[in-house]
PDB file of N, CA and C in Angstrom:
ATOM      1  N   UNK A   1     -15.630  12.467 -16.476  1.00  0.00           N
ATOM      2  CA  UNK A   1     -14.385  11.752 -16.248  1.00  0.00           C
ATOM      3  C   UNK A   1     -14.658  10.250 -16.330  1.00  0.00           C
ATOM      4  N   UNK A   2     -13.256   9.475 -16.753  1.00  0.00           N
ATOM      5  CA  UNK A   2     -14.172   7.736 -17.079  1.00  0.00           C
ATOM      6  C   UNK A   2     -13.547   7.592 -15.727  1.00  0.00           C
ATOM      7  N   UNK A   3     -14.581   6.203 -15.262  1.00  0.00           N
ATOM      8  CA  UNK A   3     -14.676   5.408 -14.376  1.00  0.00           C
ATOM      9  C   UNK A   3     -12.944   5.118 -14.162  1.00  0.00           C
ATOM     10  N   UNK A   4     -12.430   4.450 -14.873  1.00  0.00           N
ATOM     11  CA  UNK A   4     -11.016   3.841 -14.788  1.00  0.00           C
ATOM     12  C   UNK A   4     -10.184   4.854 -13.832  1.00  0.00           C
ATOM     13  N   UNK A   5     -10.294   6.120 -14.398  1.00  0.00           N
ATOM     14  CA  UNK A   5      -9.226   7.487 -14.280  1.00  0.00           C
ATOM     15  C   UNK A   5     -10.371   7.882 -12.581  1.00  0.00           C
ATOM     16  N   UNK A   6     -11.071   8.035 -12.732  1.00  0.00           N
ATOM     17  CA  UNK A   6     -11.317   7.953 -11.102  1.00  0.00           C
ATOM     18  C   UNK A   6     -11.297   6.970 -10.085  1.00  0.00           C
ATOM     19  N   UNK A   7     -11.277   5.444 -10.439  1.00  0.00           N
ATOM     20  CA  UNK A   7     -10.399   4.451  -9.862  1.00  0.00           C
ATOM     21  C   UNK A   7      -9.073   4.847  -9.635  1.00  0.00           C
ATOM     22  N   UNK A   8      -7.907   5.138 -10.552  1.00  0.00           N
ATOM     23  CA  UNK A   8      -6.893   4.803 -10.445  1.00  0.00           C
ATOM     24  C   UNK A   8      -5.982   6.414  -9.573  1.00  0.00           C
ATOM     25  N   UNK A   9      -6.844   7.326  -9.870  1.00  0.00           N
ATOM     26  CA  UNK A   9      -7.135   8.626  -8.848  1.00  0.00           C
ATOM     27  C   UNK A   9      -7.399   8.253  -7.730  1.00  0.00           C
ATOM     28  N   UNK A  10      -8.116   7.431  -7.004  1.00  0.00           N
ATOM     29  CA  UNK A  10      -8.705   7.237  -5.647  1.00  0.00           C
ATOM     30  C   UNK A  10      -7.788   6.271  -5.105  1.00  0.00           C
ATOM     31  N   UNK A  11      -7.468   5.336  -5.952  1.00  0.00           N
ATOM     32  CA  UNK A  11      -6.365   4.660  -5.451  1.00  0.00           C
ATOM     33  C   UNK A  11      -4.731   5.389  -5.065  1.00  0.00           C
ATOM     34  N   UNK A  12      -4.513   5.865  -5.801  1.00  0.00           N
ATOM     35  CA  UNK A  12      -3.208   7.010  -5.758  1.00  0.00           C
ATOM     36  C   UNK A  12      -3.777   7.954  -4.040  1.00  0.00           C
ATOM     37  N   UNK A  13      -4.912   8.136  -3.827  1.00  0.00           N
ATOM     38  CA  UNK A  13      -5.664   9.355  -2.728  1.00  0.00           C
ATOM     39  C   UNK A  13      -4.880   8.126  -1.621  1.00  0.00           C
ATOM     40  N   UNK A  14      -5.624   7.089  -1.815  1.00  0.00           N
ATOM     41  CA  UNK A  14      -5.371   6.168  -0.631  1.00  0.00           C
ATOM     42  C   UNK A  14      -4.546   5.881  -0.656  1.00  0.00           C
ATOM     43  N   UNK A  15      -3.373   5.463  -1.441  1.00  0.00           N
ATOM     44  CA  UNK A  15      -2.024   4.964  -0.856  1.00  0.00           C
ATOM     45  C   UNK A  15      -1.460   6.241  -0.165  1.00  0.00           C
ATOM     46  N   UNK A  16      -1.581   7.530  -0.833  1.00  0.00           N
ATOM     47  CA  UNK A  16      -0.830   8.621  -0.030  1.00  0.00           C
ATOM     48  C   UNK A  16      -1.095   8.537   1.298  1.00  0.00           C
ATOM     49  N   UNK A  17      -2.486   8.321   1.541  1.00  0.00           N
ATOM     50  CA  UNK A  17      -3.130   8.450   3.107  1.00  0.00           C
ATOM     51  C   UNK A  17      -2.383   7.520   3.750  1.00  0.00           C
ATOM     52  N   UNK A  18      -2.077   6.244   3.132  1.00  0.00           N
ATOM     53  CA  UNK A  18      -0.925   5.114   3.848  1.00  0.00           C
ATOM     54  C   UNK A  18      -0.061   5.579   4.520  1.00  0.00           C
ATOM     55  N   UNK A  19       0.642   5.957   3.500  1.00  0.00           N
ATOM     56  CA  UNK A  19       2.214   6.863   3.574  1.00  0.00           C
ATOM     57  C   UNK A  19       1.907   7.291   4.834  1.00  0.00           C
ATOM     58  N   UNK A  20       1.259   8.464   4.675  1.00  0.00           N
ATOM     59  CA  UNK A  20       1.002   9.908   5.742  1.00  0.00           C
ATOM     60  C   UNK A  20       0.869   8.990   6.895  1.00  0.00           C
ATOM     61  N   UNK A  21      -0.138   8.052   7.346  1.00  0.00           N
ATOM     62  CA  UNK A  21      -0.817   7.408   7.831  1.00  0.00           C
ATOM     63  C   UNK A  21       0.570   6.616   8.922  1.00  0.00           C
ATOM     64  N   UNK A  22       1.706   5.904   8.265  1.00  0.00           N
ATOM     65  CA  UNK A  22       2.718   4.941   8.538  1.00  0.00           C
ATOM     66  C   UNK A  22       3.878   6.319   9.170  1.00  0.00           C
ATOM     67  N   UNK A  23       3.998   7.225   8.500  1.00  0.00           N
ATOM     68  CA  UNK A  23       4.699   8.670   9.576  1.00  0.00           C
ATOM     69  C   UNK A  23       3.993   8.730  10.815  1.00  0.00           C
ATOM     70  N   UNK A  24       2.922   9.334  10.317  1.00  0.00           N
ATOM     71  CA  UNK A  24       2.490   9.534  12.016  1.00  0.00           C
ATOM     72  C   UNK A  24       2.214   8.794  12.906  1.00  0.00           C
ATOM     73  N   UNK A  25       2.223   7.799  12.788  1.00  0.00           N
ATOM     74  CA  UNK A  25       1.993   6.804  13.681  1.00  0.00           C
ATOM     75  C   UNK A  25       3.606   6.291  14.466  1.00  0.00           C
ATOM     76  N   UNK A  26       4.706   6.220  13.342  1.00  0.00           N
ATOM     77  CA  UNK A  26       5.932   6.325  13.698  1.00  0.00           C
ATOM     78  C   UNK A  26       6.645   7.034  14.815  1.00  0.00           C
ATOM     79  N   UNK A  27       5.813   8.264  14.194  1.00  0.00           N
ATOM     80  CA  UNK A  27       6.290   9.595  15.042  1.00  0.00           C
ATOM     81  C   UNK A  27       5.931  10.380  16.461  1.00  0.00           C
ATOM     82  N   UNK A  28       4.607   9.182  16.594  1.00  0.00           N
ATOM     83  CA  UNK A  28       3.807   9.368  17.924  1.00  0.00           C
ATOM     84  C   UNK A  28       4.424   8.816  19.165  1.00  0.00           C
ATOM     85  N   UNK A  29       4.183   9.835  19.953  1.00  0.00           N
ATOM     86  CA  UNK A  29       4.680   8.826  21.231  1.00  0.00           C
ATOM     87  C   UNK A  29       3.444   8.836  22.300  1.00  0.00           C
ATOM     88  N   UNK A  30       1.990   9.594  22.223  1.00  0.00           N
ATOM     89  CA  UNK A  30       1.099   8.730  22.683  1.00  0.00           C
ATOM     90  C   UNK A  30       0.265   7.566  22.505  1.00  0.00           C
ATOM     91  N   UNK A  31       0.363   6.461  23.106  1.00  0.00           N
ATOM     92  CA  UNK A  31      -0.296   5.411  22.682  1.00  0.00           C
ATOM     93  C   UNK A  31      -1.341   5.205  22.442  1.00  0.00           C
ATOM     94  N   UNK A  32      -2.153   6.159  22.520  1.00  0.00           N
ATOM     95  CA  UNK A  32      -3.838   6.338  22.402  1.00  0.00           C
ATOM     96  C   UNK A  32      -3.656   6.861  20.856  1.00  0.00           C
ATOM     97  N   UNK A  33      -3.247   7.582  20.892  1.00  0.00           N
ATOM     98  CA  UNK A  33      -3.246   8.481  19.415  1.00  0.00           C
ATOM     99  C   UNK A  33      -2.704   7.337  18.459  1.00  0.00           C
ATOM    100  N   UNK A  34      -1.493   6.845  19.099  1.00  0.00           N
ATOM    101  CA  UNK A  34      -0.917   5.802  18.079  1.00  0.00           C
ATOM    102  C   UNK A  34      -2.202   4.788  17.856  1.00  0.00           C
ATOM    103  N   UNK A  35      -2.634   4.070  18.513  1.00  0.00           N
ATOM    104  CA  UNK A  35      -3.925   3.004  18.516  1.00  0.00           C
ATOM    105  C   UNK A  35      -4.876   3.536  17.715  1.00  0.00           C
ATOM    106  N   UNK A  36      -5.315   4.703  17.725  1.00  0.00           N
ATOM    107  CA  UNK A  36      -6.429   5.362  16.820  1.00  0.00           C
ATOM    108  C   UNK A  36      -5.979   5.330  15.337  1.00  0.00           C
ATOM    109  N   UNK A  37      -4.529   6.041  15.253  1.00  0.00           N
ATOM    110  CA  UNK A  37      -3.991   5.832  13.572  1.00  0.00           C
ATOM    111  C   UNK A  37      -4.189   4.728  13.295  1.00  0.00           C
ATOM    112  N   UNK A  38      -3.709   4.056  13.720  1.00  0.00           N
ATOM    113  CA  UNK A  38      -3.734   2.318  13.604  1.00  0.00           C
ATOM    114  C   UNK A  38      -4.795   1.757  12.816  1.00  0.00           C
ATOM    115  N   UNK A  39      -6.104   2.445  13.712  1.00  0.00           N
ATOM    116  CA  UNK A  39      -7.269   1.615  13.281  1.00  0.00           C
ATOM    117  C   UNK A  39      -7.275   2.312  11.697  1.00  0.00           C
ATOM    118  N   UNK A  40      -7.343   3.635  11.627  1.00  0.00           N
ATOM    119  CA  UNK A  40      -7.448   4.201  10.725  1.00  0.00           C
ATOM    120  C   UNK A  40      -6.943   3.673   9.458  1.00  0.00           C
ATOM    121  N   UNK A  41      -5.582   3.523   9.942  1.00  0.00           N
ATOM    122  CA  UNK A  41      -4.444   2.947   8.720  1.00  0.00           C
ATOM    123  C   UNK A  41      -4.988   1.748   8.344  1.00  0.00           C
ATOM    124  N   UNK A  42      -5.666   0.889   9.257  1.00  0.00           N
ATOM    125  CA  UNK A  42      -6.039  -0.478   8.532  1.00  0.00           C
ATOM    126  C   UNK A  42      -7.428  -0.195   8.208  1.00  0.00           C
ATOM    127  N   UNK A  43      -8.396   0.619   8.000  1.00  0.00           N
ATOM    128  CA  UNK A  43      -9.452   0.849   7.786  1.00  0.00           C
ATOM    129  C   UNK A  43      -9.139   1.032   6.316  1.00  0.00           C
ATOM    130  N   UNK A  44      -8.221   2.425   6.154  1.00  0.00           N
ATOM    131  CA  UNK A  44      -7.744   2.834   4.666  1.00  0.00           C
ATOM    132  C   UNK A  44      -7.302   1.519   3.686  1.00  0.00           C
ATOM    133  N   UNK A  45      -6.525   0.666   4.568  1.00  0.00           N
ATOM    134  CA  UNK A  45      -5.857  -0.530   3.693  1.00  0.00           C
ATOM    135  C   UNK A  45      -7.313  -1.270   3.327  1.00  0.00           C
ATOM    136  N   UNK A  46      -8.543  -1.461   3.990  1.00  0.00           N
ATOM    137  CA  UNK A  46      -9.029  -2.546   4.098  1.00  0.00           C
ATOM    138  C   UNK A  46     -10.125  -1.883   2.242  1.00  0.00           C
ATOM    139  N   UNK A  47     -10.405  -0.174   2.576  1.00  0.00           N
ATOM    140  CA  UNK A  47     -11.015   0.750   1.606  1.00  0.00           C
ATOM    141  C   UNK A  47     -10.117  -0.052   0.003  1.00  0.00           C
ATOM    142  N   UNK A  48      -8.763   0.444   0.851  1.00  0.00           N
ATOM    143  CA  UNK A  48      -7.601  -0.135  -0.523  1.00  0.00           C
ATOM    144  C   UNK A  48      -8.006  -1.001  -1.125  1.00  0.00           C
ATOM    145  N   UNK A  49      -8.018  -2.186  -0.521  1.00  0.00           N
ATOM    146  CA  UNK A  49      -7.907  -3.651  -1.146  1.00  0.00           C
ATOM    147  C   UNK A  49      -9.187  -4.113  -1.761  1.00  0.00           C
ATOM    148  N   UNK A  50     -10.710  -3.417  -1.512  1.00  0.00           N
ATOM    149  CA  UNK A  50     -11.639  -3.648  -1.860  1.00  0.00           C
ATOM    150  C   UNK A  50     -11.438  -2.663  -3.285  1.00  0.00           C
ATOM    151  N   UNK A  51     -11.183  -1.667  -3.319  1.00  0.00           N
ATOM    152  CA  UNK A  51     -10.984  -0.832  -4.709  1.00  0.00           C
ATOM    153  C   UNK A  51      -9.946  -1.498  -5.639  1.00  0.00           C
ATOM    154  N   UNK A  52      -8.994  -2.100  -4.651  1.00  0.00           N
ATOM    155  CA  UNK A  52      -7.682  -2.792  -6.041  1.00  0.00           C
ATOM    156  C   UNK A  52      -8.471  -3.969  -6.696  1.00  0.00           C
ATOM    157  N   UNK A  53      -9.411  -4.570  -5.693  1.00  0.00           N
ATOM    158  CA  UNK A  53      -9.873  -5.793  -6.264  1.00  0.00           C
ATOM    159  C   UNK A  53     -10.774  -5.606  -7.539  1.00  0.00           C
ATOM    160  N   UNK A  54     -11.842  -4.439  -7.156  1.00  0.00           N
ATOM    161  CA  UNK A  54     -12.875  -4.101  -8.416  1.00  0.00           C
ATOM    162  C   UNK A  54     -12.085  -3.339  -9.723  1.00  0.00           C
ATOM    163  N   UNK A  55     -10.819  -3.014  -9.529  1.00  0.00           N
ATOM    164  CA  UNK A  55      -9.993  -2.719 -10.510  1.00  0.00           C
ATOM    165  C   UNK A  55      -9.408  -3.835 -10.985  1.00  0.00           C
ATOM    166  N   UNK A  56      -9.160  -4.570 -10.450  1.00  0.00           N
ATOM    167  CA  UNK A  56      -8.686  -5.966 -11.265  1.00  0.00           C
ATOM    168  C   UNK A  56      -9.760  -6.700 -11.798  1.00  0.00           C
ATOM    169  N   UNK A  57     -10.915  -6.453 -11.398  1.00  0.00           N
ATOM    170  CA  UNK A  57     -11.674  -7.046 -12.264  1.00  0.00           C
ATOM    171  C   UNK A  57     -12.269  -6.696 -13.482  1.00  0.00           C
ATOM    172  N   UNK A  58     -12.263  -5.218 -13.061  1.00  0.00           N
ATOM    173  CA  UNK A  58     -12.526  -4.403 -14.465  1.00  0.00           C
ATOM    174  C   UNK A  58     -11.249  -4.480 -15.058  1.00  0.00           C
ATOM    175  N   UNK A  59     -10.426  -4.903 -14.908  1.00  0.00           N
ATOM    176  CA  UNK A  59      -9.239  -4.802 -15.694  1.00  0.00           C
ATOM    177  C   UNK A  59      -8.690  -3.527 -15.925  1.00  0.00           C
ATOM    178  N   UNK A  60      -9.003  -2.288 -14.788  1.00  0.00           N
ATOM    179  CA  UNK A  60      -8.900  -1.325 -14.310  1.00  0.00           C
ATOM    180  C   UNK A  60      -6.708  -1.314 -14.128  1.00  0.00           C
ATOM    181  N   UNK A  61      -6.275  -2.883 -13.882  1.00  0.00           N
ATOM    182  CA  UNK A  61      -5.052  -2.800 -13.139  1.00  0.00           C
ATOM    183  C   UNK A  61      -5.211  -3.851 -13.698  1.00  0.00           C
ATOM    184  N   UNK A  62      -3.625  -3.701 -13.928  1.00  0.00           N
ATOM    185  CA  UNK A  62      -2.911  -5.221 -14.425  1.00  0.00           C
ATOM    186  C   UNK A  62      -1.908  -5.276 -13.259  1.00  0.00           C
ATOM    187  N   UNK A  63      -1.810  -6.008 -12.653  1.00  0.00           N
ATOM    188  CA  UNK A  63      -0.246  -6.187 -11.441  1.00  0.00           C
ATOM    189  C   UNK A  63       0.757  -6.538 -12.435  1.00  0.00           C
ATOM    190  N   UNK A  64       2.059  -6.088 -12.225  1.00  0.00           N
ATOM    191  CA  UNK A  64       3.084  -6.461 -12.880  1.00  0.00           C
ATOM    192  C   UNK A  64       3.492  -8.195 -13.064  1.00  0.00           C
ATOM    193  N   UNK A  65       4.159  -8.480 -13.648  1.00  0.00           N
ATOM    194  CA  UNK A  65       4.251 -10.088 -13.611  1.00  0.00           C
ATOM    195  C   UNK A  65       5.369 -10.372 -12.177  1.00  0.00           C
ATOM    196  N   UNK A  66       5.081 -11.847 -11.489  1.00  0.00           N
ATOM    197  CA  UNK A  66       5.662 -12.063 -10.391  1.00  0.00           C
ATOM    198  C   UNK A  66       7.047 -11.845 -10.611  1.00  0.00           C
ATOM    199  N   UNK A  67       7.721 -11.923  -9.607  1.00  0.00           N
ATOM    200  CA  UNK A  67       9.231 -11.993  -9.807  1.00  0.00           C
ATOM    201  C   UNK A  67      10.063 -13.218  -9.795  1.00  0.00           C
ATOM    202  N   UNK A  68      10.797 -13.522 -10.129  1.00  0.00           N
ATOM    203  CA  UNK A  68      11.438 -14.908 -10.682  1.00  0.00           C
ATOM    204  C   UNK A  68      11.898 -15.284  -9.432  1.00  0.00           C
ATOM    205  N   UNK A  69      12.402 -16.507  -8.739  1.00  0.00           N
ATOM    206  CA  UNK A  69      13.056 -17.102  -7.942  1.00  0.00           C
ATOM    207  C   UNK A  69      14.516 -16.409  -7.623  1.00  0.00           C
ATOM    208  N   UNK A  70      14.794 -16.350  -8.929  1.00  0.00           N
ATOM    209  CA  UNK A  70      16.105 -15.507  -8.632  1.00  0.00           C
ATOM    210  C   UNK A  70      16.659 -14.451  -8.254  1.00  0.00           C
ATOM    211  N   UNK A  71      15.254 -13.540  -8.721  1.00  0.00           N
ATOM    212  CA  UNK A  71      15.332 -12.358  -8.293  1.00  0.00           C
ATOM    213  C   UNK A  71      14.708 -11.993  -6.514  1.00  0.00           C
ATOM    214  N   UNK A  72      14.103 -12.745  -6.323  1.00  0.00           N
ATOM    215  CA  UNK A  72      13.523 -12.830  -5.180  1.00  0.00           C
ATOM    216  C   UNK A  72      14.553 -13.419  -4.136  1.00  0.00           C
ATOM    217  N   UNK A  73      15.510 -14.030  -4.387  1.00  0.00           N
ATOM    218  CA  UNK A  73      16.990 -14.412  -3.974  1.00  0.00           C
ATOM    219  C   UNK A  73      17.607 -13.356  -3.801  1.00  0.00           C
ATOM    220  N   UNK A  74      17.955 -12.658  -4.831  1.00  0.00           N
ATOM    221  CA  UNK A  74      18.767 -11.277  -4.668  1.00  0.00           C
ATOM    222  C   UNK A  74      18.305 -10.360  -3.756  1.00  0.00           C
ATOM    223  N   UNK A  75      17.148 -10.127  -4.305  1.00  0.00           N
ATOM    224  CA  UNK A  75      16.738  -8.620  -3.749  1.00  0.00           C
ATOM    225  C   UNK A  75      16.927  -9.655  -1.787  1.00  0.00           C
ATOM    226  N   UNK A  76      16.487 -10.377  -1.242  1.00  0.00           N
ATOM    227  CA  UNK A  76      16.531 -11.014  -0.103  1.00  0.00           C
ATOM    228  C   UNK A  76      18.056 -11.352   0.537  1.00  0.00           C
ATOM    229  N   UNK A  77      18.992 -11.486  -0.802  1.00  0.00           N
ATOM    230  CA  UNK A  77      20.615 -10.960  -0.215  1.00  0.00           C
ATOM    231  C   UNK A  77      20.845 -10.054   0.330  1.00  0.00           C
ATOM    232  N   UNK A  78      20.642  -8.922  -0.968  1.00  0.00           N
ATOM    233  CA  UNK A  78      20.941  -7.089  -0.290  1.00  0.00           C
ATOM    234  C   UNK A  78      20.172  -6.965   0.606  1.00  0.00           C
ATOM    235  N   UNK A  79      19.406  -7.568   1.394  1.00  0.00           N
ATOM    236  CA  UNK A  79      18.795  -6.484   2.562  1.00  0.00           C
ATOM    237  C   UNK A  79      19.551  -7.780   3.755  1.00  0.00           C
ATOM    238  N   UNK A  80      20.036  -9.037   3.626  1.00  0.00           N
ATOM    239  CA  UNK A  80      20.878  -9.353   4.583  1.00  0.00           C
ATOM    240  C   UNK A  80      21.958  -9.205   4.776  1.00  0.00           C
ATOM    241  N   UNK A  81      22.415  -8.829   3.489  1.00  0.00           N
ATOM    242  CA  UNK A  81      23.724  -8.711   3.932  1.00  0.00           C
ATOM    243  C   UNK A  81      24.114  -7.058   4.077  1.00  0.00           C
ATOM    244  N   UNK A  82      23.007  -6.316   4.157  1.00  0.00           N
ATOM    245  CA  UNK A  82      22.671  -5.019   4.876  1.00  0.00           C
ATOM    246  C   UNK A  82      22.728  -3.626   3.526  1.00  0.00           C
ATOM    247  N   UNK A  83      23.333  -4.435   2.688  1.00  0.00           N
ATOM    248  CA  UNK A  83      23.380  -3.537   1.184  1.00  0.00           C
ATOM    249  C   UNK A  83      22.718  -2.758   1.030  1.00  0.00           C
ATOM    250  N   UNK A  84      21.087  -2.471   1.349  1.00  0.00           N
ATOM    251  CA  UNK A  84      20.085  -1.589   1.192  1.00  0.00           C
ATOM    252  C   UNK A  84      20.207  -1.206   2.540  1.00  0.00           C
TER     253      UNK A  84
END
């Protein structure tokens, strides 16, 4: 299997674990348990961000291009003026 396609596989593993990760922690109502996800969840993010980075350098990942002023206006309307 190439390198890239098991980067971009492991990355897909870890954001799911996010996901999963941001439910249960939601859904907890002991605070011990919640504190433990926690660490977890930022452990996974921290796994994340070191793998997104060596993918951007391999050119593994291109990030999409930024978003315009304007659009960054909008999308920041609809969620005040409750639209989303």
């Amino acid at each position: 299997m190439q390198e890239k396609i098991m980067v971009a596989d492991t990355l897909n593993g870890i954001n799911d674990e996010l996901t999963r990760y941001a439910g249960m922690i939601a859904q907890s109502e002991n605070k011990e348990l919640k504190q433990t996800l926690k660490q977890f969840r930022n452990a996974c993010e921290q796994s994340q961000e070191e793998l997104y980075q060596i993918a951007r350098a391999k050119s593994y990942y291109v990030p999409a291009s930024k978003a315009t002023d304007e659009e960054v206006s909008h999308v920041r309307n609809l969620f005040t003026q409750g639209t989303l």
